[in-house]
C-alpha atoms as a PDB file:
ATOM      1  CA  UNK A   1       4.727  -8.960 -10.026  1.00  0.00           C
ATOM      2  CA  UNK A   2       2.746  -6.115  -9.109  1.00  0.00           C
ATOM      3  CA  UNK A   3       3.869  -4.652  -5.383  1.00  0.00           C
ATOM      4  CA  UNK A   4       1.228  -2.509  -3.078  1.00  0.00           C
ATOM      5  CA  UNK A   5       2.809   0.243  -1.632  1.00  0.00           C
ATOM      6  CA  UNK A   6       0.600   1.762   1.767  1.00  0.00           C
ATOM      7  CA  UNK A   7       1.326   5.157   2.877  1.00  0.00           C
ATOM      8  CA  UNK A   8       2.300   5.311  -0.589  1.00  0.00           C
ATOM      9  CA  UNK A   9       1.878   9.532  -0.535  1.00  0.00           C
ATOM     10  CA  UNK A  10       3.499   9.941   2.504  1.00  0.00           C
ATOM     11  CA  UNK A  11       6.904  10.840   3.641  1.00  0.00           C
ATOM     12  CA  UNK A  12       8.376   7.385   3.237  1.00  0.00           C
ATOM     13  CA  UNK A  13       6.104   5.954   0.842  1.00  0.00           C
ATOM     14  CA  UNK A  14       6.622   8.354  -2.242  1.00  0.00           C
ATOM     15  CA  UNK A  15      10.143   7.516  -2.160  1.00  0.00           C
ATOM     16  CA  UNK A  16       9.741   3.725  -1.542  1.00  0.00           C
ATOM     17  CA  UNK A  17       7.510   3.998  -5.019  1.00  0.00           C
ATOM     18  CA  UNK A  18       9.990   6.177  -6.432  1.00  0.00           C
ATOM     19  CA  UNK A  19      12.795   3.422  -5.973  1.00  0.00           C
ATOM     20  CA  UNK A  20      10.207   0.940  -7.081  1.00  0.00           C
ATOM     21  CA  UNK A  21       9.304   2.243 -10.733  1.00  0.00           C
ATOM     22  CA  UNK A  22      13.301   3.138 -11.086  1.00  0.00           C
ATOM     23  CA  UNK A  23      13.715  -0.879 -10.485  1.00  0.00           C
ATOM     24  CA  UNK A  24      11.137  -1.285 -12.983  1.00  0.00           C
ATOM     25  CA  UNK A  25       8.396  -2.870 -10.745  1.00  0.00           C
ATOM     26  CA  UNK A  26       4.976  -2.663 -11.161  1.00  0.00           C
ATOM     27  CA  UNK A  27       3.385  -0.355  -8.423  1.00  0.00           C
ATOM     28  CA  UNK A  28       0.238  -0.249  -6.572  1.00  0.00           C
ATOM     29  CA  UNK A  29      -0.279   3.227  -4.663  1.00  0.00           C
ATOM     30  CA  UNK A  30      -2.900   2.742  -1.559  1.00  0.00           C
ATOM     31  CA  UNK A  31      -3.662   6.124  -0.157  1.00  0.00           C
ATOM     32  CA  UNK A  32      -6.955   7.484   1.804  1.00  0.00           C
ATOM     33  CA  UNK A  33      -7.414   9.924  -0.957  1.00  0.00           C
ATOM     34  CA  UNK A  34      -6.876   9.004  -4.269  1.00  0.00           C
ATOM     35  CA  UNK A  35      -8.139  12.664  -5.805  1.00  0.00           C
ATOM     36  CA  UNK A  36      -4.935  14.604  -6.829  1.00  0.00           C
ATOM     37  CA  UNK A  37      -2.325  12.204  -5.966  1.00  0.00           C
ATOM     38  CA  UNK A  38       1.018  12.327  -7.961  1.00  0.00           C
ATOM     39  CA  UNK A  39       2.648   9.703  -8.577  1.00  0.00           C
ATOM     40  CA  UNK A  40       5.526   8.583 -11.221  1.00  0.00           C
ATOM     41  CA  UNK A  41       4.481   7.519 -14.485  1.00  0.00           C
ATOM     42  CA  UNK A  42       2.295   4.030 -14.658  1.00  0.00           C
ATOM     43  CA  UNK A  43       1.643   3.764 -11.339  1.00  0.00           C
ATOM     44  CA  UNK A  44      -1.679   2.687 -10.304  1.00  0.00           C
ATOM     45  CA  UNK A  45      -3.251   4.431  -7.609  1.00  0.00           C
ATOM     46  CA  UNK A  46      -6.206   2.617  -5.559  1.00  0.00           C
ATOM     47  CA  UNK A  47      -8.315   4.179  -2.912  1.00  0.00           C
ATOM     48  CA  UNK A  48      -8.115   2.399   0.891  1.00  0.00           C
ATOM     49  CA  UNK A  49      -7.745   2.702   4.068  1.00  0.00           C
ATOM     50  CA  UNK A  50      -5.328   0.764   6.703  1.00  0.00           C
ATOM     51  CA  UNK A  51      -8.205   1.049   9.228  1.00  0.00           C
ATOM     52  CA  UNK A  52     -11.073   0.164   7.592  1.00  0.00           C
ATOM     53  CA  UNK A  53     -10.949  -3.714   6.185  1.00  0.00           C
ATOM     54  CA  UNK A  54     -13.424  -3.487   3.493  1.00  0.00           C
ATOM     55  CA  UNK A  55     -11.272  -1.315   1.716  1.00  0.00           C
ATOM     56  CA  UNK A  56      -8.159  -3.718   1.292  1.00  0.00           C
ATOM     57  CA  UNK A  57      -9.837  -6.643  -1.238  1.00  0.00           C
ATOM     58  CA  UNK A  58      -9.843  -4.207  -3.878  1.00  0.00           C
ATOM     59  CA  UNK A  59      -6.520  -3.162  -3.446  1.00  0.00           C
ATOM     60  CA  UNK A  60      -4.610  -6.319  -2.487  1.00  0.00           C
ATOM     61  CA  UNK A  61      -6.293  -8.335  -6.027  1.00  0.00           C
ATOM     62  CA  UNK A  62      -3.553  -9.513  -8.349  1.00  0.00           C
ATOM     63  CA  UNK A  63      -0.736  -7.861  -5.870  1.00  0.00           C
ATOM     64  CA  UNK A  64       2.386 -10.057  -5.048  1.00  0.00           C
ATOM     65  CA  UNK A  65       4.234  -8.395  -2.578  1.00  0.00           C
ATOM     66  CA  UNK A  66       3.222  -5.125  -0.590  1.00  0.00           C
ATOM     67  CA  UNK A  67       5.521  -2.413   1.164  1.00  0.00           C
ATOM     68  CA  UNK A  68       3.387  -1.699   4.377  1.00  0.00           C
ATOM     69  CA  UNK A  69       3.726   1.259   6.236  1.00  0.00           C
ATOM     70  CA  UNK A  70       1.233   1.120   9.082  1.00  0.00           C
ATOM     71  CA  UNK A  71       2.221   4.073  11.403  1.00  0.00           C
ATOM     72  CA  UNK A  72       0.175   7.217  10.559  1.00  0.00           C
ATOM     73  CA  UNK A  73      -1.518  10.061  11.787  1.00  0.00           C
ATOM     74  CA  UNK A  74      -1.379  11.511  15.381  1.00  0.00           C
ATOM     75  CA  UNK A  75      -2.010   8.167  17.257  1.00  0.00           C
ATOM     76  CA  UNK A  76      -0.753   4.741  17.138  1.00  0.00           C
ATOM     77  CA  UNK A  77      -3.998   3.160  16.203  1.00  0.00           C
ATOM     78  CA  UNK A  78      -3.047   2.192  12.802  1.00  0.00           C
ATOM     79  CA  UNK A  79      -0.160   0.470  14.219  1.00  0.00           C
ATOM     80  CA  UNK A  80      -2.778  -2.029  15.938  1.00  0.00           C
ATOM     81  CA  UNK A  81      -4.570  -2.559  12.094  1.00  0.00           C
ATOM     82  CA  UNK A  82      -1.052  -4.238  10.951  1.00  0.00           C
ATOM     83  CA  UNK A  83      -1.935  -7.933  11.792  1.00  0.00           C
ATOM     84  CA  UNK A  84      -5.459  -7.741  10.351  1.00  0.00           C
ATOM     85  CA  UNK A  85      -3.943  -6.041   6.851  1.00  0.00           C
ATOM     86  CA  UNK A  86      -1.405  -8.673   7.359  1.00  0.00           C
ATOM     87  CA  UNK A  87      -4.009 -11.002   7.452  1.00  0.00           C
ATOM     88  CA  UNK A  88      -5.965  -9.864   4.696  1.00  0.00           C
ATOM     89  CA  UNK A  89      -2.944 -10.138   2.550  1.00  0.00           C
ATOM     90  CA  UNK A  90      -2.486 -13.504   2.886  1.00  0.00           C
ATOM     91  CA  UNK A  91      -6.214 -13.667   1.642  1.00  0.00           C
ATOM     92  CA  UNK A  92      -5.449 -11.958  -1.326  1.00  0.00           C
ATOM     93  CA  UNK A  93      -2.164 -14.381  -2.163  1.00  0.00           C
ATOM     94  CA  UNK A  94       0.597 -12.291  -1.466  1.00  0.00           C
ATOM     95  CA  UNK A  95       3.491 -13.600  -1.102  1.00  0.00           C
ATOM     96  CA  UNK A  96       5.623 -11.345   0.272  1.00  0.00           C
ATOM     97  CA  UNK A  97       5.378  -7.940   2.851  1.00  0.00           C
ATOM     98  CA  UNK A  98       8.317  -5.959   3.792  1.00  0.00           C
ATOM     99  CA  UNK A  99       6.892  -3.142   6.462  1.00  0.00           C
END
């Protein structure tokens, strides 16, 4: 089972992966930037963006469950992105989204 994690750098995120690879899951990291990210040991990081759907195909192949974090930023406009990535997930097969 192979779980996406969005917002996967940020303040909750990291530690959401963190608890993920201690549980011995596999992990997807989506962040904006994937240049210089650190992340524990064997997880995967993928490039993507919340807002911008052509992005999330990529990102969401193979993945079984995701972690979404969808509030970002100094606006609430990611917030209104949920439903499509939400949608776009069920595209993709996955089964199961905790946010």
């Amino acid at each position: 089972m192979t779980i996406l994690v969005t917002g996967a750098t940020g303040t909750v995120g990291r530690h959401v992966v963190e608890q993920l690879v201690q549980s011995g899951q596999t992990v997807r990291a989506l962040t904006r930037d994937p240049a210089g990210v650190t992340v524990p040991a064997g997880v995967e990081i993928v490039g993507g963006d919340l807002t911008a759907p052509d992005t999330l195909p990529a990102a969401l192949a193979g993945v079984t469950g995701m972690h979404l974090i969808s509030i970002g930023g100094d606006d609430y406009a990611p917030l209104q992105t949920a439903a499509m990535v939400l949608a776009r997930a069920v595209e993709a097969g996955v089964r199961r989204v905790t946010v």
